[in-house]
C-alpha atoms as a PDB file:
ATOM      1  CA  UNK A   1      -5.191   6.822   4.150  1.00  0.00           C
ATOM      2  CA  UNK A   2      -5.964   4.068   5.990  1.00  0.00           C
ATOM      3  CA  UNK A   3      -6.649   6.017   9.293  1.00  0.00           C
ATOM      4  CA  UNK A   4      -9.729   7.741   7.066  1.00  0.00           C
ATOM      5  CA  UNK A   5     -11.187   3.970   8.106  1.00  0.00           C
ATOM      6  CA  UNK A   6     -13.134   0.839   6.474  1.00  0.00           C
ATOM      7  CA  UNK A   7     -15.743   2.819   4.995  1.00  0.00           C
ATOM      8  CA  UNK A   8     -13.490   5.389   3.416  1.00  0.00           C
ATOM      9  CA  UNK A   9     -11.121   2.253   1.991  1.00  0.00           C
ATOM     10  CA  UNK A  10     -14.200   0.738   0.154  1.00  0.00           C
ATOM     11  CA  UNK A  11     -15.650   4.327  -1.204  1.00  0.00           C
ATOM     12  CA  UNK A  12     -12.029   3.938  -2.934  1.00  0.00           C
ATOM     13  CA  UNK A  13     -12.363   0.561  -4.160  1.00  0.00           C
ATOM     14  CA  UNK A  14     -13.025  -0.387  -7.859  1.00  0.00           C
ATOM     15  CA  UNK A  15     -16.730  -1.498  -8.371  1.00  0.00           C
ATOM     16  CA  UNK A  16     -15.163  -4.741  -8.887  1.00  0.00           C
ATOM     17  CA  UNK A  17     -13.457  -5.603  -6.218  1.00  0.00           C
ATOM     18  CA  UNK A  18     -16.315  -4.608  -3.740  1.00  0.00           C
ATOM     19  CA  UNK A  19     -18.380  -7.321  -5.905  1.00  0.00           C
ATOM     20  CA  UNK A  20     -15.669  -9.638  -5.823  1.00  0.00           C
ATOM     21  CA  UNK A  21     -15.611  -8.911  -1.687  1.00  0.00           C
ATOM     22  CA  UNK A  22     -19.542  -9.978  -1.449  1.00  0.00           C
ATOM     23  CA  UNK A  23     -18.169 -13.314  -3.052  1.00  0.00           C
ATOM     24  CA  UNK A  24     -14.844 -13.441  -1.163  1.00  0.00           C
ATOM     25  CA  UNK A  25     -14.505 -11.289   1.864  1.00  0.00           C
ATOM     26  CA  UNK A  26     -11.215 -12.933   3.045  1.00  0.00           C
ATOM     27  CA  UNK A  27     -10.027 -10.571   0.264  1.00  0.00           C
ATOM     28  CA  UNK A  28     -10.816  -7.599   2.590  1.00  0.00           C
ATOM     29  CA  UNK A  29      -7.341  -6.550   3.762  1.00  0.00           C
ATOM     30  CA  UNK A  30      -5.521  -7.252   0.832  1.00  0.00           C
ATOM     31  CA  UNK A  31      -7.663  -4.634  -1.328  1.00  0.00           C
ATOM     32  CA  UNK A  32      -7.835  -2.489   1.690  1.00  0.00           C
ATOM     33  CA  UNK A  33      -4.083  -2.129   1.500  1.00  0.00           C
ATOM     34  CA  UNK A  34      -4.214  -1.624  -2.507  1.00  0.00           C
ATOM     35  CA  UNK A  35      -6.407   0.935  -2.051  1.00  0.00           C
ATOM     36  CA  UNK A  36      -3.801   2.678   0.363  1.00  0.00           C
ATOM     37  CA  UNK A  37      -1.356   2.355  -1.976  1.00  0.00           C
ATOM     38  CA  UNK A  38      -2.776   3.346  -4.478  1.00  0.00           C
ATOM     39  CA  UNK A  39      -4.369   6.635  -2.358  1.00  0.00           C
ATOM     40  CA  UNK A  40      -1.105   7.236  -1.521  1.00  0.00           C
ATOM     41  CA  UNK A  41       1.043   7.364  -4.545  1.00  0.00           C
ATOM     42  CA  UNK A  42      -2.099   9.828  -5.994  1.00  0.00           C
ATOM     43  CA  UNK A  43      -1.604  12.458  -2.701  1.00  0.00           C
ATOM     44  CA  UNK A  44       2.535  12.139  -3.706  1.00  0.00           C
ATOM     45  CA  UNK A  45       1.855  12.763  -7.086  1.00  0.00           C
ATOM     46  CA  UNK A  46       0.053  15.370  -6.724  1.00  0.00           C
ATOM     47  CA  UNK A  47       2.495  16.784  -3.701  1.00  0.00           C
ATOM     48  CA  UNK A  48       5.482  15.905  -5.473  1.00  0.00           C
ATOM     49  CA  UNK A  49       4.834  15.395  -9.050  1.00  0.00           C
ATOM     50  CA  UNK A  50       6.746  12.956 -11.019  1.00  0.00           C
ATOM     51  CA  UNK A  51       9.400  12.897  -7.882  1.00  0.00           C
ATOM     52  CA  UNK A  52       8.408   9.523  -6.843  1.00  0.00           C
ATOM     53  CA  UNK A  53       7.796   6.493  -8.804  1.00  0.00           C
ATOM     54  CA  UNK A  54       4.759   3.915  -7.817  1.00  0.00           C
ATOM     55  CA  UNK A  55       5.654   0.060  -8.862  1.00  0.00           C
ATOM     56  CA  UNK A  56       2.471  -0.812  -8.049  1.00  0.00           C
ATOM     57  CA  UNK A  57       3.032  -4.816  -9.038  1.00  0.00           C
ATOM     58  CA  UNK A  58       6.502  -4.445  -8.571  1.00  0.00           C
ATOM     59  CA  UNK A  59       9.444  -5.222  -5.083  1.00  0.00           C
ATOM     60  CA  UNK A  60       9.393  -2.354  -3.975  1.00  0.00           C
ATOM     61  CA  UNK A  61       6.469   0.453  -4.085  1.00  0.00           C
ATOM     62  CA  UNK A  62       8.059   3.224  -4.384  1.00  0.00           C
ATOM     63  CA  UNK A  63      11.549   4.745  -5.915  1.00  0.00           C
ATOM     64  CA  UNK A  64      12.323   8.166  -4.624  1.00  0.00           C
ATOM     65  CA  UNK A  65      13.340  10.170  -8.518  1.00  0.00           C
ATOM     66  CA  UNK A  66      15.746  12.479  -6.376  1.00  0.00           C
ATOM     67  CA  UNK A  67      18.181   9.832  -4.898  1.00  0.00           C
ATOM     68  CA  UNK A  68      17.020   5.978  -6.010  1.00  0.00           C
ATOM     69  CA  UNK A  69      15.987   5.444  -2.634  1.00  0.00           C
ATOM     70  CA  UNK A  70      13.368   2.417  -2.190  1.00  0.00           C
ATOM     71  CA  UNK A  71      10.735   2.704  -0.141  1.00  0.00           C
ATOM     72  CA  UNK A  72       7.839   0.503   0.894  1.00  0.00           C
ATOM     73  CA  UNK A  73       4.756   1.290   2.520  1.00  0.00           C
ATOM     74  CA  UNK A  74       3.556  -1.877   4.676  1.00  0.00           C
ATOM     75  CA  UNK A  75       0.830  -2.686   7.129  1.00  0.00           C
ATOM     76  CA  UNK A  76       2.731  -2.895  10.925  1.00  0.00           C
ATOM     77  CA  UNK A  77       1.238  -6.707  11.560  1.00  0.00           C
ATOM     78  CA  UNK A  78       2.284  -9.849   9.416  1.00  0.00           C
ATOM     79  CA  UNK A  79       4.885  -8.216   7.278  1.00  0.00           C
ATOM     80  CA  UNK A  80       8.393  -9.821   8.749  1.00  0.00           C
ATOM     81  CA  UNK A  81       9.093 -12.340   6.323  1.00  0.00           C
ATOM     82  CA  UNK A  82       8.680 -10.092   3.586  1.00  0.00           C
ATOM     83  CA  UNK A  83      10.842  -7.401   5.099  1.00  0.00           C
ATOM     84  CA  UNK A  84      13.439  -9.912   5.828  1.00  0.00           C
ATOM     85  CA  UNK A  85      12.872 -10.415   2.393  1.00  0.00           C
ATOM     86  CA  UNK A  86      13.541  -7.154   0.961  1.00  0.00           C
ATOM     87  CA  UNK A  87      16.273  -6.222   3.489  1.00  0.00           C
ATOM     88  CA  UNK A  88      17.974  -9.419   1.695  1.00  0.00           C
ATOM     89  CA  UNK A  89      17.253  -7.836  -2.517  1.00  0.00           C
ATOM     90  CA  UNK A  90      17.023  -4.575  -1.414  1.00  0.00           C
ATOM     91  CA  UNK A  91      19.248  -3.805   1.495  1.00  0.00           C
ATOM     92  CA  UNK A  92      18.652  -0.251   1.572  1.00  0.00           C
ATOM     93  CA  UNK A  93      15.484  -0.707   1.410  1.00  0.00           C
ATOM     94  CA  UNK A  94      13.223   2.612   3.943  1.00  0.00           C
ATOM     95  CA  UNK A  95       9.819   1.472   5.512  1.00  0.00           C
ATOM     96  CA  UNK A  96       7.090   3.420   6.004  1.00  0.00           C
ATOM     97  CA  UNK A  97       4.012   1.429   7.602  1.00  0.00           C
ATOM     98  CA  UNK A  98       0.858   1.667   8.647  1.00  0.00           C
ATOM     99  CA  UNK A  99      -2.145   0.093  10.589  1.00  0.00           C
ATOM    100  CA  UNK A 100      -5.329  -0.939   8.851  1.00  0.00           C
ATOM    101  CA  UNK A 101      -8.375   0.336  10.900  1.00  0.00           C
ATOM    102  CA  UNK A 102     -10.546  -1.647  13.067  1.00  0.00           C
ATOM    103  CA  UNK A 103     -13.805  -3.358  11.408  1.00  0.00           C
ATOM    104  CA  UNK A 104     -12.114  -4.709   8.415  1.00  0.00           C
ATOM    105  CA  UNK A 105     -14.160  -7.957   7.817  1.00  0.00           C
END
């Protein structure tokens, strides 16, 4: 998802949070990597069906149906605390990560 780039990440964003971004644009990252979330656990569900479960407020994103397994999907930069974090709740806790594109504001 967020390789589709900037654009694509705000063509996915609620009408109000690109409003809210005109007033606050430091916001930019954080709904970029909502929207990847979210655009993720849709192309799962629709992959997988009901197979995995999206927390989207919750620990850990995602619970795998088949085994319990956690996983959470992070951005690659700024996220060590909070995987030492989860490592410490959740020590079985799988990663799968990305990189937001370039030309987030």
């Amino acid at each position: 998802m967020a390789a589709k780039g900037w654009a694509y990440l705000q063509s996915k964003m609620s009408r109000e949070m690109r409003e809210t971004l005109k007033r606050k644009p430091f916001l930019s990252k954080m709904f970029a990597g909502l929207v990847v979330h979210d655009e993720t656990a849709t192309l799962l569900q629709a992959k997988y069906g009901d197979r995995f479960n999206y927390q989207r407020s919750s620990e850990i994103d995602f619970i795998d149906n088949l085994d319990t397994q956690e996983i959470e999907l992070a951005t690659t930069t700024g996220e060590a605390r909070h995987w030492a974090y989860q490592r410490y709740w959740h020590p079985t806790v799988q990663y799968a990560t990305y990189d937001l594109p370039p030309g987030i504001p």
